[in-house]
PDB file of N, CA and C in Angstrom:
ATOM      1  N   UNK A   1      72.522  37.085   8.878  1.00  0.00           N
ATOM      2  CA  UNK A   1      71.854  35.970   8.213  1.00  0.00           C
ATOM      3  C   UNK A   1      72.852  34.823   8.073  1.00  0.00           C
ATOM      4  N   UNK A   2      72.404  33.536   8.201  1.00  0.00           N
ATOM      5  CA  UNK A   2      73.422  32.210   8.134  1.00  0.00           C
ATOM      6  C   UNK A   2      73.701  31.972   6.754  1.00  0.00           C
ATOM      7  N   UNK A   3      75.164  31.613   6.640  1.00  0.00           N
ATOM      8  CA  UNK A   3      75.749  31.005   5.446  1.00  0.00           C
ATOM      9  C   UNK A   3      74.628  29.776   4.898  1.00  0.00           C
ATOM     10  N   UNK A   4      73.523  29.824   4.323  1.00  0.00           N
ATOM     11  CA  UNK A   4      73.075  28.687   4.568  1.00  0.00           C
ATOM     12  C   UNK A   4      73.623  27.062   3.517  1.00  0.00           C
ATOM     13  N   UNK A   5      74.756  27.749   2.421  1.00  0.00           N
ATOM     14  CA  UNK A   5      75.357  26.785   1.910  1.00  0.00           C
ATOM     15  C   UNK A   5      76.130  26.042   3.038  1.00  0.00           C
ATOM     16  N   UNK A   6      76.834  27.051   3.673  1.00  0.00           N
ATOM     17  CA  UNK A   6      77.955  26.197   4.512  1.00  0.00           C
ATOM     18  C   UNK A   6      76.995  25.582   5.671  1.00  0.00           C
ATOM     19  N   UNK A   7      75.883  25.860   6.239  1.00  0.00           N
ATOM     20  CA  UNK A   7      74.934  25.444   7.201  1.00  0.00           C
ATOM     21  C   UNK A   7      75.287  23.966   6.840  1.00  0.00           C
ATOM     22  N   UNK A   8      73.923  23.994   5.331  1.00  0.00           N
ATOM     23  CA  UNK A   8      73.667  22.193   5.279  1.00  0.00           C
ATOM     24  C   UNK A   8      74.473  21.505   4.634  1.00  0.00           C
ATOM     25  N   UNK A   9      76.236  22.439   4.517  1.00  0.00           N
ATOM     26  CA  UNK A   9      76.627  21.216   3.895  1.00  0.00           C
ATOM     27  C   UNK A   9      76.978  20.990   5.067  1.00  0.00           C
ATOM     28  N   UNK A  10      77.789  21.428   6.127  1.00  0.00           N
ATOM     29  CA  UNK A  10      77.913  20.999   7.802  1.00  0.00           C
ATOM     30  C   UNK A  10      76.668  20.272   7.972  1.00  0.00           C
ATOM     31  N   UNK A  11      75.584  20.090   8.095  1.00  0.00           N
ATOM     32  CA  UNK A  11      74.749  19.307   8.390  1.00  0.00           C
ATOM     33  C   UNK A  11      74.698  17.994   7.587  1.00  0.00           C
ATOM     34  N   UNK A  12      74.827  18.083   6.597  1.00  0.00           N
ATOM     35  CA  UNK A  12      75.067  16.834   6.226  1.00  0.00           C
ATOM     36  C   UNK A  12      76.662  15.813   6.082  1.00  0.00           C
ATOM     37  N   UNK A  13      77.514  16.374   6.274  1.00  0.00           N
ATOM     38  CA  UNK A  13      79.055  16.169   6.926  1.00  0.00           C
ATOM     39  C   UNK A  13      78.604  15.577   7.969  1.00  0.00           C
ATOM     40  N   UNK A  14      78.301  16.259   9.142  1.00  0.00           N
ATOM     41  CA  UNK A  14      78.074  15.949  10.395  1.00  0.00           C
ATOM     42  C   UNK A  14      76.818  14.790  11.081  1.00  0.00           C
ATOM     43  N   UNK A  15      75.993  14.168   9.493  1.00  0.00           N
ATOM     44  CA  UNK A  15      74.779  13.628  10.123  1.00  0.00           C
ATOM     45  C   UNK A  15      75.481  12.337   9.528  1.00  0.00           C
ATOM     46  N   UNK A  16      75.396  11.328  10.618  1.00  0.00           N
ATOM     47  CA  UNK A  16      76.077   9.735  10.146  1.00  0.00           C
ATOM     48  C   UNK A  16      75.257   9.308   9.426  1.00  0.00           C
ATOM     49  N   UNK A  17      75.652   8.022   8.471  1.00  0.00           N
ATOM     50  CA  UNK A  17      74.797   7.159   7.678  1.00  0.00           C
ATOM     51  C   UNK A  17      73.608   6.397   8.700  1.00  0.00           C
ATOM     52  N   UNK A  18      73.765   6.494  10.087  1.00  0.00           N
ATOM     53  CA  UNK A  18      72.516   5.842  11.118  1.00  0.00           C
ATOM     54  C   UNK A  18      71.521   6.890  10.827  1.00  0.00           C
ATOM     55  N   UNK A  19      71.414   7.807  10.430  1.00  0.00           N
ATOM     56  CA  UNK A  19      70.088   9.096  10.430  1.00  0.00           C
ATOM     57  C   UNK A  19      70.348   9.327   9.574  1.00  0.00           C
ATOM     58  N   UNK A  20      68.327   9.351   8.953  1.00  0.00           N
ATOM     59  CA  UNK A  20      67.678   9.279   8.476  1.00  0.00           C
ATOM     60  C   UNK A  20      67.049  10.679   8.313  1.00  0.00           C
ATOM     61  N   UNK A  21      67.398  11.706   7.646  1.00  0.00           N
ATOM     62  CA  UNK A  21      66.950  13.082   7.921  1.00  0.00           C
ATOM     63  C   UNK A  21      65.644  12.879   7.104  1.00  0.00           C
ATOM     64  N   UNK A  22      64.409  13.233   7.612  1.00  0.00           N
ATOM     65  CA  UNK A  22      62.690  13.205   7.011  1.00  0.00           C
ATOM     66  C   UNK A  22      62.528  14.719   7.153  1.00  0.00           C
ATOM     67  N   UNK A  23      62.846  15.552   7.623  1.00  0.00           N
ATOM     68  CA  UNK A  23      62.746  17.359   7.584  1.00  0.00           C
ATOM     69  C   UNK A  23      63.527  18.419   8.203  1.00  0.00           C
ATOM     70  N   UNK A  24      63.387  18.926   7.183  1.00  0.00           N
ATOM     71  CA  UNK A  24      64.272  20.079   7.705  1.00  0.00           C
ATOM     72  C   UNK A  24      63.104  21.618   7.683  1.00  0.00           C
ATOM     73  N   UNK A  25      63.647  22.002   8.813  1.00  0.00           N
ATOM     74  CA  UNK A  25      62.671  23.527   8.568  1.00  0.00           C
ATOM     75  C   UNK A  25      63.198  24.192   9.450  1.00  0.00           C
ATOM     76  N   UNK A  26      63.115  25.754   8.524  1.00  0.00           N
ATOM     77  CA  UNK A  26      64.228  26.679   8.867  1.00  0.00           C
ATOM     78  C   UNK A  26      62.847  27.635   9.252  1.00  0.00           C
ATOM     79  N   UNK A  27      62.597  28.471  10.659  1.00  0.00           N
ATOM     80  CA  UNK A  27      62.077  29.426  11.012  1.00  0.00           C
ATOM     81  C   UNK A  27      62.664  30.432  11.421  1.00  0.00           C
ATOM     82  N   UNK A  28      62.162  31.889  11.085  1.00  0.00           N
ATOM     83  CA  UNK A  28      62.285  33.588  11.776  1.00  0.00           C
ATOM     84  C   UNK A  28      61.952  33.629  12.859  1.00  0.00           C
ATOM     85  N   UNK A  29      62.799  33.432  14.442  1.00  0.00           N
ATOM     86  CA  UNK A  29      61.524  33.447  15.441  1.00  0.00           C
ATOM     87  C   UNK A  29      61.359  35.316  15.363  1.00  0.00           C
ATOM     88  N   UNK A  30      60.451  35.406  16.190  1.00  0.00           N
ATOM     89  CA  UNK A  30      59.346  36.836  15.714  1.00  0.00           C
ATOM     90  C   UNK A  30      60.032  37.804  17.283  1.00  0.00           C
ATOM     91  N   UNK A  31      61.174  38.135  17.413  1.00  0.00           N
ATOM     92  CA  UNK A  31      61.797  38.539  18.305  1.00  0.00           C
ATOM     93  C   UNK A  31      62.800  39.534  18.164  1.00  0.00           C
ATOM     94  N   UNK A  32      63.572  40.730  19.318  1.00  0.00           N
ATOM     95  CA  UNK A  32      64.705  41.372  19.255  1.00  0.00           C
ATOM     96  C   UNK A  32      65.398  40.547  18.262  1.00  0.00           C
ATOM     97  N   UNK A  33      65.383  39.611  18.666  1.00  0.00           N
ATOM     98  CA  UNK A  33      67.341  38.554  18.460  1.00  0.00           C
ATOM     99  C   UNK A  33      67.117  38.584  16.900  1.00  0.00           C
ATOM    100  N   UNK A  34      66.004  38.166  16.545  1.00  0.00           N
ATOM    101  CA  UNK A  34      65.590  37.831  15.311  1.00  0.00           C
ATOM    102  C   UNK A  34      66.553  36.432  14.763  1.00  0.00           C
ATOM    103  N   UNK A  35      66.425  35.251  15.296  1.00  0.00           N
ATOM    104  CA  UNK A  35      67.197  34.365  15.089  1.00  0.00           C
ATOM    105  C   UNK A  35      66.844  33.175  14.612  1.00  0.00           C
ATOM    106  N   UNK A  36      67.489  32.557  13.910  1.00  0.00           N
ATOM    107  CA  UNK A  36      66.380  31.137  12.997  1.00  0.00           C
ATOM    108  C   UNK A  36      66.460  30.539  13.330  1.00  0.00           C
ATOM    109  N   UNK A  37      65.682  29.658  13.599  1.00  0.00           N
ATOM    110  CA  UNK A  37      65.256  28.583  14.642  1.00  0.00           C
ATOM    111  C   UNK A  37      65.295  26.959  13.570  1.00  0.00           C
ATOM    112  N   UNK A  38      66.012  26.032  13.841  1.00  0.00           N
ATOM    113  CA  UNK A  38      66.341  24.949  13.005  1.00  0.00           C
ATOM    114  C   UNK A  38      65.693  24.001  13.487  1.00  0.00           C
ATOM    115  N   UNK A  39      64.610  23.002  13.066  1.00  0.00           N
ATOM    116  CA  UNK A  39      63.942  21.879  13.613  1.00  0.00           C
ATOM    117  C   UNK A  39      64.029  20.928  12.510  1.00  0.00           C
ATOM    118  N   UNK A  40      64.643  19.627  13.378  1.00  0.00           N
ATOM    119  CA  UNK A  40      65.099  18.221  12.268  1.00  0.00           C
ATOM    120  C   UNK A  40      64.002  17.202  12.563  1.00  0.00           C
ATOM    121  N   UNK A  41      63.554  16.240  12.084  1.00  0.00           N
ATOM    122  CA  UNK A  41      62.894  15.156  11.850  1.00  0.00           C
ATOM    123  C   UNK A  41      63.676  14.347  11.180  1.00  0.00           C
ATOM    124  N   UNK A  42      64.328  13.358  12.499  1.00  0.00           N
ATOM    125  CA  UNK A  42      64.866  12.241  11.513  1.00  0.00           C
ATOM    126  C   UNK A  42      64.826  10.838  12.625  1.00  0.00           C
ATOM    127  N   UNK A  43      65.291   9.734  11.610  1.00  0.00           N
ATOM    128  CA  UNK A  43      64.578   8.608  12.331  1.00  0.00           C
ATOM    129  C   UNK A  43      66.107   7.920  12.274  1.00  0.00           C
ATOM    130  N   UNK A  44      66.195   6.725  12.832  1.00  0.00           N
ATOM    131  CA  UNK A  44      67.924   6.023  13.049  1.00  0.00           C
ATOM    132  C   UNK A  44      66.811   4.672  12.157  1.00  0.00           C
ATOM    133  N   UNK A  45      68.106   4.869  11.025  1.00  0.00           N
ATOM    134  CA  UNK A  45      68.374   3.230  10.123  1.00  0.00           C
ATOM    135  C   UNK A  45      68.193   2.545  11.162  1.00  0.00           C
ATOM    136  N   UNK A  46      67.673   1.386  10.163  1.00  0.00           N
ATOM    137  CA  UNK A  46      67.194  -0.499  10.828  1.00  0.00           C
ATOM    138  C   UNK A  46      68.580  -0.311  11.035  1.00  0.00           C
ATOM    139  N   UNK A  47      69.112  -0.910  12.533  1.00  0.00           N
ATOM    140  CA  UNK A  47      70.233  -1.762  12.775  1.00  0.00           C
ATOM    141  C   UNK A  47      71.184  -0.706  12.378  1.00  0.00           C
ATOM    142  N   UNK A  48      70.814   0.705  13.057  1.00  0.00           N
ATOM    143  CA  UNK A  48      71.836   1.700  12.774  1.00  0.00           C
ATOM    144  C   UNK A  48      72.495   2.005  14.745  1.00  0.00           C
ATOM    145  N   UNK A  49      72.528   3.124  14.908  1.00  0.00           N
ATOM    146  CA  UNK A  49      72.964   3.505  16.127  1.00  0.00           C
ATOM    147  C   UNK A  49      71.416   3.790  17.026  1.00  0.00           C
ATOM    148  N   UNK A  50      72.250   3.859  18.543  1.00  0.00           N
ATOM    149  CA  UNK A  50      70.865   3.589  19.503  1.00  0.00           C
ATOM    150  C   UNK A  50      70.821   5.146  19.977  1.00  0.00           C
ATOM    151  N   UNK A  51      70.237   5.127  21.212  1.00  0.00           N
ATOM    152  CA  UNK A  51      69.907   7.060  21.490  1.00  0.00           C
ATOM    153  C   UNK A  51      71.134   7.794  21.791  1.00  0.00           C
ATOM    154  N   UNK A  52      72.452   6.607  22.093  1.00  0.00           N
ATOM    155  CA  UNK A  52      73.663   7.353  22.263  1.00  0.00           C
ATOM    156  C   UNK A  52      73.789   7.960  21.246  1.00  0.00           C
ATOM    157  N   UNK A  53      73.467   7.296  19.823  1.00  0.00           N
ATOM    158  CA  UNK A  53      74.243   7.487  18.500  1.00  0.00           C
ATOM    159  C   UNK A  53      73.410   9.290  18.562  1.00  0.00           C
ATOM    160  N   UNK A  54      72.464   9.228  18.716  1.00  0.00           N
ATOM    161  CA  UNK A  54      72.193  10.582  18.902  1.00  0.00           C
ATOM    162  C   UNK A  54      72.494  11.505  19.421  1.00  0.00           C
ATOM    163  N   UNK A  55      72.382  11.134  21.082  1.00  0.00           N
ATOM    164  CA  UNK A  55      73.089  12.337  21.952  1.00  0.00           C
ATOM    165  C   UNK A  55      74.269  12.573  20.880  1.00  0.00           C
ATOM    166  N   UNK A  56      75.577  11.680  20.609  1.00  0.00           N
ATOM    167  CA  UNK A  56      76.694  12.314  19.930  1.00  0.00           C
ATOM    168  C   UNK A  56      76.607  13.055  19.003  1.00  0.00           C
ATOM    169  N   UNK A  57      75.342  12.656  18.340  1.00  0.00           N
ATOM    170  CA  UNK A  57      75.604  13.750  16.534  1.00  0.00           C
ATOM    171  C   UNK A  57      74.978  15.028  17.342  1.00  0.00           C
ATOM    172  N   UNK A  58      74.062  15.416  18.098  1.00  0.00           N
ATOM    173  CA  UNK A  58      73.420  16.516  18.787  1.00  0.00           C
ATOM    174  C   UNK A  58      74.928  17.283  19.439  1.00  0.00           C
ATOM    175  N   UNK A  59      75.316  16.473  19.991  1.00  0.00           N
ATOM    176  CA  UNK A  59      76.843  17.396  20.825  1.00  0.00           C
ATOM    177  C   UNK A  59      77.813  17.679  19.427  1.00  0.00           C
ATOM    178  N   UNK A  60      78.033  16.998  18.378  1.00  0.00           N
ATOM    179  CA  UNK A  60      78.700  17.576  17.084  1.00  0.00           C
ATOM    180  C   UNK A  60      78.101  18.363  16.418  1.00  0.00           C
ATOM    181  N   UNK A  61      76.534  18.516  16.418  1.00  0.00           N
ATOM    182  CA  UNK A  61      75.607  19.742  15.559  1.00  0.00           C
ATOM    183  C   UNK A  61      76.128  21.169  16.906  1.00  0.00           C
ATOM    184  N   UNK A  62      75.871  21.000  18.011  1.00  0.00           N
ATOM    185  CA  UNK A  62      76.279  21.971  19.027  1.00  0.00           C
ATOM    186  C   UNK A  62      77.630  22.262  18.680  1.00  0.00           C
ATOM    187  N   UNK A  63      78.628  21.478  18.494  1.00  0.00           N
ATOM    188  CA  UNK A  63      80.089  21.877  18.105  1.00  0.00           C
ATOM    189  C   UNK A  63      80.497  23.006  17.100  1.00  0.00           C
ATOM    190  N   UNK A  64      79.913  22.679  16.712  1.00  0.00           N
ATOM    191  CA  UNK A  64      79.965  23.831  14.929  1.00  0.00           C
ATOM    192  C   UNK A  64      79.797  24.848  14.884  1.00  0.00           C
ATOM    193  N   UNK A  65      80.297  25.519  14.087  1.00  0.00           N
ATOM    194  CA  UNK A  65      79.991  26.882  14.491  1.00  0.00           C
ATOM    195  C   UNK A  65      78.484  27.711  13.413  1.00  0.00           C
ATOM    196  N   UNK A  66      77.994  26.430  12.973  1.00  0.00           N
ATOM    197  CA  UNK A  66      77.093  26.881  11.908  1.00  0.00           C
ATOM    198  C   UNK A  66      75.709  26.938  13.240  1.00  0.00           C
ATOM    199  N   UNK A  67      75.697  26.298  14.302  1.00  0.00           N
ATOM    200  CA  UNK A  67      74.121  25.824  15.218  1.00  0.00           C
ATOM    201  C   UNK A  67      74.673  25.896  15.964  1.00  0.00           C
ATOM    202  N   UNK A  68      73.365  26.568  17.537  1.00  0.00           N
ATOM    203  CA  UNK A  68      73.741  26.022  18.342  1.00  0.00           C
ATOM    204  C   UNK A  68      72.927  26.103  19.334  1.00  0.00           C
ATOM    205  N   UNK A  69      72.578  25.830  20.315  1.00  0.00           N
ATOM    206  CA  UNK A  69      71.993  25.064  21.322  1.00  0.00           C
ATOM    207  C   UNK A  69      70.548  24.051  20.903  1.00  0.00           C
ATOM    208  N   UNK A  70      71.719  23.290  19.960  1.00  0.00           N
ATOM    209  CA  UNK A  70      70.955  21.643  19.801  1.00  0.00           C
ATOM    210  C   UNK A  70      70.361  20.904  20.583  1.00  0.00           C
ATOM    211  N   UNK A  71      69.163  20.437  20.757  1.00  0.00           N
ATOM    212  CA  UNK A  71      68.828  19.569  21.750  1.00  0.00           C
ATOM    213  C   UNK A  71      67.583  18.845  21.104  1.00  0.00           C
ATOM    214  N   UNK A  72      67.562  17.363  21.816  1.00  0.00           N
ATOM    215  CA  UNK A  72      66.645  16.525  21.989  1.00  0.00           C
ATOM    216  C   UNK A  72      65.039  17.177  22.240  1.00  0.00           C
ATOM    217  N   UNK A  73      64.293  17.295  20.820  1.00  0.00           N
ATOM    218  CA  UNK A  73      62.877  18.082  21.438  1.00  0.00           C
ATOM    219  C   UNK A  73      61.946  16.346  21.540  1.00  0.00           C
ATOM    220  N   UNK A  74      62.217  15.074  20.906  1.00  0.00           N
ATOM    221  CA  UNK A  74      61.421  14.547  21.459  1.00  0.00           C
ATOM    222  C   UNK A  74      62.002  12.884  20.569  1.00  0.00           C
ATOM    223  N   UNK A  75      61.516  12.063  21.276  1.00  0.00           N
ATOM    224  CA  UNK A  75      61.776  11.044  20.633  1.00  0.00           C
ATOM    225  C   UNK A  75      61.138  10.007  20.832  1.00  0.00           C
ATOM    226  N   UNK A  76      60.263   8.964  19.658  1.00  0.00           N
ATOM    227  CA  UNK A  76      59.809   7.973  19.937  1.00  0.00           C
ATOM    228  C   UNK A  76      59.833   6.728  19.031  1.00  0.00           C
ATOM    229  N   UNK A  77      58.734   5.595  19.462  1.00  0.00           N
ATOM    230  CA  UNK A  77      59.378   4.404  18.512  1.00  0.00           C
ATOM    231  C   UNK A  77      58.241   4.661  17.784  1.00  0.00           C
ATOM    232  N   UNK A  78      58.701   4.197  16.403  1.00  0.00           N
ATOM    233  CA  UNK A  78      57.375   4.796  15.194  1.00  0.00           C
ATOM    234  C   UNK A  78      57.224   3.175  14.930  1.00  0.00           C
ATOM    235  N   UNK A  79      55.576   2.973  14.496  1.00  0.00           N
ATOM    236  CA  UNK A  79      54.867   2.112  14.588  1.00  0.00           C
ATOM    237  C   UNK A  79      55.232   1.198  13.638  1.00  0.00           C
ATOM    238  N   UNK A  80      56.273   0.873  12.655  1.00  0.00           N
ATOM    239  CA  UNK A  80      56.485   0.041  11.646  1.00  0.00           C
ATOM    240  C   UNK A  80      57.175  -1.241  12.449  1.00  0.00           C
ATOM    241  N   UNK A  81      57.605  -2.133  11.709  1.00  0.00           N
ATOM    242  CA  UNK A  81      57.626  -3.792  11.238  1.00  0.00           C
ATOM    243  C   UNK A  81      58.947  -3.591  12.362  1.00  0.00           C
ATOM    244  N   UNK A  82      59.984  -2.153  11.803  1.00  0.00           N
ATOM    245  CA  UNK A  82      61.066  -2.619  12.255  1.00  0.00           C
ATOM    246  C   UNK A  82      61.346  -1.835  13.506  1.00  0.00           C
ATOM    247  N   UNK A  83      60.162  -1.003  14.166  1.00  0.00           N
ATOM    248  CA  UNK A  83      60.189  -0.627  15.464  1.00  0.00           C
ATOM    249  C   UNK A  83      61.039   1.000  15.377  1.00  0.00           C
ATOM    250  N   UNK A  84      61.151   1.309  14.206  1.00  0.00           N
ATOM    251  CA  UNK A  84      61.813   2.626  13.819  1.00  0.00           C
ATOM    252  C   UNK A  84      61.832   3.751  14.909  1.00  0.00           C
ATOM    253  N   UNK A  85      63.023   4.031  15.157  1.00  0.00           N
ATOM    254  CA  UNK A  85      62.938   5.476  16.305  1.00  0.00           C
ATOM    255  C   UNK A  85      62.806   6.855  15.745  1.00  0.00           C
ATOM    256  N   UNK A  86      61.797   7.182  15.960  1.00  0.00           N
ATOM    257  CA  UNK A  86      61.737   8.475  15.251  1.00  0.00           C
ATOM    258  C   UNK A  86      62.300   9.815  16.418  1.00  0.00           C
ATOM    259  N   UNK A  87      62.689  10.530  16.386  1.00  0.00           N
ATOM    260  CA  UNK A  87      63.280  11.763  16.893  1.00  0.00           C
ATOM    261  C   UNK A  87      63.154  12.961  16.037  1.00  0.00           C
ATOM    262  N   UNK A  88      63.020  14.867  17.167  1.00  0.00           N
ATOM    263  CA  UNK A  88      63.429  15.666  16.616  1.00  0.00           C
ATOM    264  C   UNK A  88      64.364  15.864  17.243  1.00  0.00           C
ATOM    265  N   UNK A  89      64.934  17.752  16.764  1.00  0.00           N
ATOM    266  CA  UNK A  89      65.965  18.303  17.098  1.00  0.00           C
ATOM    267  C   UNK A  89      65.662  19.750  16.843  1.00  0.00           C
ATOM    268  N   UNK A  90      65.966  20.210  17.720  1.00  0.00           N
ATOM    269  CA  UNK A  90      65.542  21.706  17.646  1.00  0.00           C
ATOM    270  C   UNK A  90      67.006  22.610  17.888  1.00  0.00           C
ATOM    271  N   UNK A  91      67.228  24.004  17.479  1.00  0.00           N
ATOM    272  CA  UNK A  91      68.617  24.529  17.470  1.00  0.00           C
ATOM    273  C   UNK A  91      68.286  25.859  17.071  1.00  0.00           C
ATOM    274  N   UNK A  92      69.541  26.467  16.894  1.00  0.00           N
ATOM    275  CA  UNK A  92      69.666  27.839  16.428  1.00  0.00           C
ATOM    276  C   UNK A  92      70.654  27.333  15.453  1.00  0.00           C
ATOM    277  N   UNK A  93      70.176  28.440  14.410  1.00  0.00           N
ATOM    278  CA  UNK A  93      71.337  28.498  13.260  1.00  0.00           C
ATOM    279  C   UNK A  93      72.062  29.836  13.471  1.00  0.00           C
ATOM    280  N   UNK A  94      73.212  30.130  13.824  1.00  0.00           N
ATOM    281  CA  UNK A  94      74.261  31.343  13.579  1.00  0.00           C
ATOM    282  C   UNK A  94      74.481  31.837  12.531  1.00  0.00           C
TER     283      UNK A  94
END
């Protein structure tokens, strides 16, 4: 089972002031491995970082030894004033 103190405080260490974390949810996938499955919802601050700023925090969530195989599950521009990018992130927690 994951440290899950040391998880999100690494997750939040590791998430820059450009993101915007809107969810967190921790799943059992229903398998041998029996392994928890981590899915983020977060959006990049007005006039924060662009999709690089992402790829990088995704390759530093992969770095850690709390997650890992982080990746880009989807990303788009959300319909407000200021053109907001919304993105997930999908992973394993160790």
């Amino acid at each position: 089972q994951p440290v899950w103190a040391g998880a999100l405080k690494e997750l939040g260490s590791l998430t820059p002031p450009t993101v915007q974390l809107e969810e967190i949810a921790i799943t059992l996938e229903a398998s041998a491995a029996a392994r928890y499955r981590l899915h983020l919802l977060a959006s990049l601050v007005e006039g924060g970082a662009d999709e690089g700023g992402i790829v990088q925090w995704i390759d530093e969530l992969e770095r850690s030894a709390f997650f890992s195989g982080a990746q880009l599950a989807s990303s788009k521009m959300h319909s407000t004033d200021a053109g907001q990018t919304r993105f997930e992130v999908e992973g394993s927690l160790e």
